[in-house]
C-alpha atoms as a PDB file:
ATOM      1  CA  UNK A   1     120.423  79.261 107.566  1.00  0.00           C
ATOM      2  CA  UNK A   2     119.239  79.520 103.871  1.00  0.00           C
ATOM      3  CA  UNK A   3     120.046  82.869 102.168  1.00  0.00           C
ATOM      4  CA  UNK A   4     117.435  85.583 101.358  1.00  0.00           C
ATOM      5  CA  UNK A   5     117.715  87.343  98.168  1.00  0.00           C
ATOM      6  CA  UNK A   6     117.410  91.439  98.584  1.00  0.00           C
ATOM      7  CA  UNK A   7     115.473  91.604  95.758  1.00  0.00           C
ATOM      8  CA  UNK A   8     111.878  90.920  95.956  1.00  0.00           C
ATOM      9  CA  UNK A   9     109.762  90.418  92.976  1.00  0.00           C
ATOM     10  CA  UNK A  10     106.534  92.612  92.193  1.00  0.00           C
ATOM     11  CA  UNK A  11     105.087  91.212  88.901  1.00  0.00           C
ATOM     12  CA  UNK A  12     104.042  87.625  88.455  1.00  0.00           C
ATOM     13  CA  UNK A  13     102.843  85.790  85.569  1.00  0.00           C
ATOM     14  CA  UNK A  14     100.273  82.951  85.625  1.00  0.00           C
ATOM     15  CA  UNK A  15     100.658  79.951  84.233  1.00  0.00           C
ATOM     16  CA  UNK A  16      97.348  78.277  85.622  1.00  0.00           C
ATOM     17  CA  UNK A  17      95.146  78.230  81.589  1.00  0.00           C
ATOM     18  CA  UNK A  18      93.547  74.973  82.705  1.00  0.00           C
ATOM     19  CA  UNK A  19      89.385  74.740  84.141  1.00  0.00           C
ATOM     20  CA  UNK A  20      89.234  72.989  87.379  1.00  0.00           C
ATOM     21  CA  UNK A  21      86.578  71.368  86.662  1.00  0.00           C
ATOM     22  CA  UNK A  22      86.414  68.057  88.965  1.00  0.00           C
ATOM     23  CA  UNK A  23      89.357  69.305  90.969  1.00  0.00           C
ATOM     24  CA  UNK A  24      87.682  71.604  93.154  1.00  0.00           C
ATOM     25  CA  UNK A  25      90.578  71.815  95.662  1.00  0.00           C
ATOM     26  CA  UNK A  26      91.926  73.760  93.189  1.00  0.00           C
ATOM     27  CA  UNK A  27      89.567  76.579  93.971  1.00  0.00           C
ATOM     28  CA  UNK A  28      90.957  77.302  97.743  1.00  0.00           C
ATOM     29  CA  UNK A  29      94.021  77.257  96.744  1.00  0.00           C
ATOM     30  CA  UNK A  30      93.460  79.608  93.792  1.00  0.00           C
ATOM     31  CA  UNK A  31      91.577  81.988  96.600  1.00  0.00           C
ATOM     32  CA  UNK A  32      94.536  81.286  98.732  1.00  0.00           C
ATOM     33  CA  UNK A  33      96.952  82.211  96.317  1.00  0.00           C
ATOM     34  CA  UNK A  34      95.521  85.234  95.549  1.00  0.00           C
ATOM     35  CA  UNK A  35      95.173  86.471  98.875  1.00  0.00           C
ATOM     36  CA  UNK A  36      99.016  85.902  99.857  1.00  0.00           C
ATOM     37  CA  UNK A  37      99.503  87.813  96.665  1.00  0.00           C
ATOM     38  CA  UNK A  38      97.457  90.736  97.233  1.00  0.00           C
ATOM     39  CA  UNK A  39      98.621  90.791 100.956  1.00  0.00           C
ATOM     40  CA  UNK A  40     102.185  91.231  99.598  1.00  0.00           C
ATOM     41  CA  UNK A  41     101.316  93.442  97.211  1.00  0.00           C
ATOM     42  CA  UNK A  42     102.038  91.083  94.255  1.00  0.00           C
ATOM     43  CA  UNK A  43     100.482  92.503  91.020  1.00  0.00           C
ATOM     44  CA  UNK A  44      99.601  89.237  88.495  1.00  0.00           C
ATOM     45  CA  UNK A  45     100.127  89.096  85.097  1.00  0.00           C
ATOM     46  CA  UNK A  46      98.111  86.479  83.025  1.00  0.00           C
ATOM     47  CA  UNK A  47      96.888  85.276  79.332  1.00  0.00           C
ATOM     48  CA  UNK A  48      93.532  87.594  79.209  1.00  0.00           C
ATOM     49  CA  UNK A  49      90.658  85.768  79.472  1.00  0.00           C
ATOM     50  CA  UNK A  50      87.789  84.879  82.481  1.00  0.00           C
ATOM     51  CA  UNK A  51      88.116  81.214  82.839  1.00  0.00           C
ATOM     52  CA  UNK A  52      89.629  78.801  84.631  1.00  0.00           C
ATOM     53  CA  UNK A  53      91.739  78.859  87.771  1.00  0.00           C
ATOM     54  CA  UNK A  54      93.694  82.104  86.720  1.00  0.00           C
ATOM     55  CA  UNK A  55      90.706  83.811  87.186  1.00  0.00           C
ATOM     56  CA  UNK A  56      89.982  83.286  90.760  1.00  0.00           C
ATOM     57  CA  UNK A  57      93.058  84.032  91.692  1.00  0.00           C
ATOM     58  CA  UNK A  58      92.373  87.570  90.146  1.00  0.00           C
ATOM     59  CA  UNK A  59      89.030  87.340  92.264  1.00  0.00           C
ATOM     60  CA  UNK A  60      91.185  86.914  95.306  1.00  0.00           C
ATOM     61  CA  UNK A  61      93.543  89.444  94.797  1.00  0.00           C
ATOM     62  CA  UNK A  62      91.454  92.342  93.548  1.00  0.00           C
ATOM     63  CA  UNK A  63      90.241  93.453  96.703  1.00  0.00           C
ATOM     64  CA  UNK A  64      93.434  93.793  98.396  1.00  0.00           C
ATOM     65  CA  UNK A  65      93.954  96.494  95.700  1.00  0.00           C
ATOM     66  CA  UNK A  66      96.513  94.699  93.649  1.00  0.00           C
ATOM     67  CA  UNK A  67      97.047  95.668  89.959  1.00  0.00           C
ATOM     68  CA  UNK A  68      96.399  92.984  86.908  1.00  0.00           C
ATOM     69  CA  UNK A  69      97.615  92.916  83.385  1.00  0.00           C
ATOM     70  CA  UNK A  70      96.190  90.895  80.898  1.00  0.00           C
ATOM     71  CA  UNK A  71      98.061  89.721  77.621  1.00  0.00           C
ATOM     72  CA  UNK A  72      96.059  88.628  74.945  1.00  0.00           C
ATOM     73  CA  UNK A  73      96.326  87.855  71.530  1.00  0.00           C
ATOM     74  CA  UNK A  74      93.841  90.199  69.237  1.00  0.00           C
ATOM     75  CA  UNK A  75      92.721  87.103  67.135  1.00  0.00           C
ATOM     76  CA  UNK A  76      91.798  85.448  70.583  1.00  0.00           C
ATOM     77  CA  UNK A  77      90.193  88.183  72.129  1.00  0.00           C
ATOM     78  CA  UNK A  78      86.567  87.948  70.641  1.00  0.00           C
ATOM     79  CA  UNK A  79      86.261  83.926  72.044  1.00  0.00           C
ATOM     80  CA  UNK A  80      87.816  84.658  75.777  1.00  0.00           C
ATOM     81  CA  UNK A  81      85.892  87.095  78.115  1.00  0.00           C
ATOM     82  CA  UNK A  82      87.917  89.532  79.552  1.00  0.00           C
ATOM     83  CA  UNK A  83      87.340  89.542  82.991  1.00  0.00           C
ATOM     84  CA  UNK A  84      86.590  93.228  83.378  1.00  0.00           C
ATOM     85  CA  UNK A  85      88.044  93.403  87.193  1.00  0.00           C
ATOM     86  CA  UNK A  86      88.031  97.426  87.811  1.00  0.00           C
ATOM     87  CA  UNK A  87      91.713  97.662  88.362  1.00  0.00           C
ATOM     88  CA  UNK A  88      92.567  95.040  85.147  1.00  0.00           C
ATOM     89  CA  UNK A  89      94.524  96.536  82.283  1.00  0.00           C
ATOM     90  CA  UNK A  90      94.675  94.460  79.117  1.00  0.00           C
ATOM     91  CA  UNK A  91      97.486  94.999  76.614  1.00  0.00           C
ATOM     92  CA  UNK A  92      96.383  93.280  73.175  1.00  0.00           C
ATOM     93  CA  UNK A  93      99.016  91.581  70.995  1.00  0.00           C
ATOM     94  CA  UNK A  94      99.227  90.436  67.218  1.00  0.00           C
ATOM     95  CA  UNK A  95     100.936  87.359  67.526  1.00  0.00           C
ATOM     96  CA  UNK A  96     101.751  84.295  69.972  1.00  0.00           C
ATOM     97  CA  UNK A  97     105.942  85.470  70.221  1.00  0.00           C
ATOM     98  CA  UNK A  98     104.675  89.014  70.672  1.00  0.00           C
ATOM     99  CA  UNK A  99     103.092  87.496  73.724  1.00  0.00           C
ATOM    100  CA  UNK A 100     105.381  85.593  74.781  1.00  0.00           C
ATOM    101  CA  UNK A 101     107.475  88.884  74.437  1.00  0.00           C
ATOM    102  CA  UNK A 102     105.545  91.096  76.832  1.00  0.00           C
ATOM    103  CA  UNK A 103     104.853  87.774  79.636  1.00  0.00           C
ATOM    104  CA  UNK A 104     108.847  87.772  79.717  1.00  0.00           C
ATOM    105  CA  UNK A 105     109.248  91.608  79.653  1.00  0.00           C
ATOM    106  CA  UNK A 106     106.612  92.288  82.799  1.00  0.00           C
ATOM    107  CA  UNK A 107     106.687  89.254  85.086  1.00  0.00           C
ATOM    108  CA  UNK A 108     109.638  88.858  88.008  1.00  0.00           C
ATOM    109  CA  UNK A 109     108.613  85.796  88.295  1.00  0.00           C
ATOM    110  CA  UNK A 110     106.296  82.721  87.200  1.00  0.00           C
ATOM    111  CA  UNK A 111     103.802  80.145  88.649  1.00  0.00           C
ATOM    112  CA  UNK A 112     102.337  77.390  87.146  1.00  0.00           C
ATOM    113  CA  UNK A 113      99.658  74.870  88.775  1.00  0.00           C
END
């Protein structure tokens, strides 16, 4: 029987920065992903911006009333689009290790696809 940990993470960053562009199988299991997440009550963390794969996962996982931080660097926020979701906060940085800083401070835990 494996063992289960007692603690159970809350805050998870995203590591997905990539467009999916030909890989379209990508996009269900974004949508997936962000459904288990909001169904557990999983609130993600991620770089900022609108594109890519991180962002439907946000899709997903807005409606099931999860919240969503967004770290950004100031110097990179004029080029990515926020994405605006109504429950999104967005804490702006100066630098890349100031970044880095707050991802390690506010996630539990990490995925990358």
């Amino acid at each position: 029987m494996a063992a289960t940990s007692s603690k159970q993470f809350k805050n998870v960053y995203l590591f997905f920065g990539f467009l999916y562009g030909k890989y379209k199988e990508f996009v269900q299991a974004a949508i997936d992903l962000g459904q288990v997440l909001a169904g557990r009550k999983i609130h993600p963390i991620y770089r900022g911006g609108d594109l890519g794969v991180s962002n439907l996962v946000l899709e997903a996982v807005y409606p099931g009333g999860s919240q969503v931080l967004g770290i950004i660097q100031k110097i990179l926020k004029p080029l990515g689009r926020l994405s605006g979701l109504p429950t999104e906060d967005n804490l702006v940085v100066l630098y890349m290790q100031e970044r880095i800083t707050e991802m390690l401070n506010q996630a539990n835990a990490f995925l990358q696809l």
